[in-house]
Protein backbone atom coordinates (compact mmCIF):
# COMPACT_ATOMS: atom_id res chain seq x y z
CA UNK A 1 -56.42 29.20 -23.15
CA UNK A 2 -55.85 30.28 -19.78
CA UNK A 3 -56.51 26.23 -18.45
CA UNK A 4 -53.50 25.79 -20.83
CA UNK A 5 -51.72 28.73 -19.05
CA UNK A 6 -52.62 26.78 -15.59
CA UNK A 7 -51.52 23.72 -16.40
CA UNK A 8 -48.10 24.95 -17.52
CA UNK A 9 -47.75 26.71 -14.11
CA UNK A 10 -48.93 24.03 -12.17
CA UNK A 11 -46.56 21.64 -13.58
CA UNK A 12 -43.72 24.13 -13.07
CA UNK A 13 -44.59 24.15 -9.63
CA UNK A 14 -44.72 20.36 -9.12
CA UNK A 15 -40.98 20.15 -11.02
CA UNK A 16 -39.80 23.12 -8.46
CA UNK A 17 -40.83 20.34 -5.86
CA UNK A 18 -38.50 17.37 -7.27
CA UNK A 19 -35.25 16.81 -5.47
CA UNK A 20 -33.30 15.80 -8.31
CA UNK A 21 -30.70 13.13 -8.04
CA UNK A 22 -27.07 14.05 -7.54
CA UNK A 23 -24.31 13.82 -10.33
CA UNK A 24 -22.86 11.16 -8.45
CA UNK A 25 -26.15 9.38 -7.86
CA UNK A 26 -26.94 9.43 -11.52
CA UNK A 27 -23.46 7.91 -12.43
CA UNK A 28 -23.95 4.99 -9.72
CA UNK A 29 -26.97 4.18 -11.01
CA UNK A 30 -25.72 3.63 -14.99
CA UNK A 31 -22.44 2.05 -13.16
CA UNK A 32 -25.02 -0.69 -11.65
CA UNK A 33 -27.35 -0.54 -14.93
CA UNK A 34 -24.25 -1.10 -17.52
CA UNK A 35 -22.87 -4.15 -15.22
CA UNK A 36 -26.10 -5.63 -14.40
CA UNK A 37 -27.13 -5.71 -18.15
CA UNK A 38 -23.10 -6.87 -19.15
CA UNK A 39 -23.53 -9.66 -16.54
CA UNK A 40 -26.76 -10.60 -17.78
CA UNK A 41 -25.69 -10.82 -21.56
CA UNK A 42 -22.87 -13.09 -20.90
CA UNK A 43 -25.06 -15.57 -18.59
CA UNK A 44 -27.51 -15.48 -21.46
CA UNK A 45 -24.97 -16.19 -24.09
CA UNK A 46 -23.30 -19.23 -21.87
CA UNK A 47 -26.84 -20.70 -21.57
CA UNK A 48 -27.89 -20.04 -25.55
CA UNK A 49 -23.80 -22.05 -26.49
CA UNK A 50 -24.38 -24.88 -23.52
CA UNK A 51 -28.35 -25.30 -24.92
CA UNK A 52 -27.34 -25.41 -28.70
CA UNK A 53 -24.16 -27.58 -28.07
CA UNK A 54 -27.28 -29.86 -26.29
CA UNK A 55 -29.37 -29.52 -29.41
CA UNK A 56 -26.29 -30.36 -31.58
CA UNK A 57 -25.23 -33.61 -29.92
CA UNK A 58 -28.72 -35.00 -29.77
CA UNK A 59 -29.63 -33.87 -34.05
């Protein structure tokens, strides 16, 4: 029990140690996530109409 008790107080320690990212830092970082992952479903939907237009005109 008291390596339990340790561990818990160790990893309190190591968390006390974290520099946490700001509020504004966090909302850049979704900002760059939501248009990254926008930007990447509309290239992959332009390629998936432009290869089964392909596939179309060929069957």
């Amino acid at each position: 029990m008291s390596k339990i008790v340790q561990f818990l107080k160790e990893c309190v320690a190591e968390l006390r140690k974290v520099v946490w990212p700001t509020r504004e830092d966090v909302i850049a970082a979704v900002k760059v996530v939501l248009v990254s992952t926008v930007v990447i479903a509309v290239l992959l939907g332009v390629l998936d109409a432009v290869l089964v237009a392909g596939v179309n005109l060929i069957f």
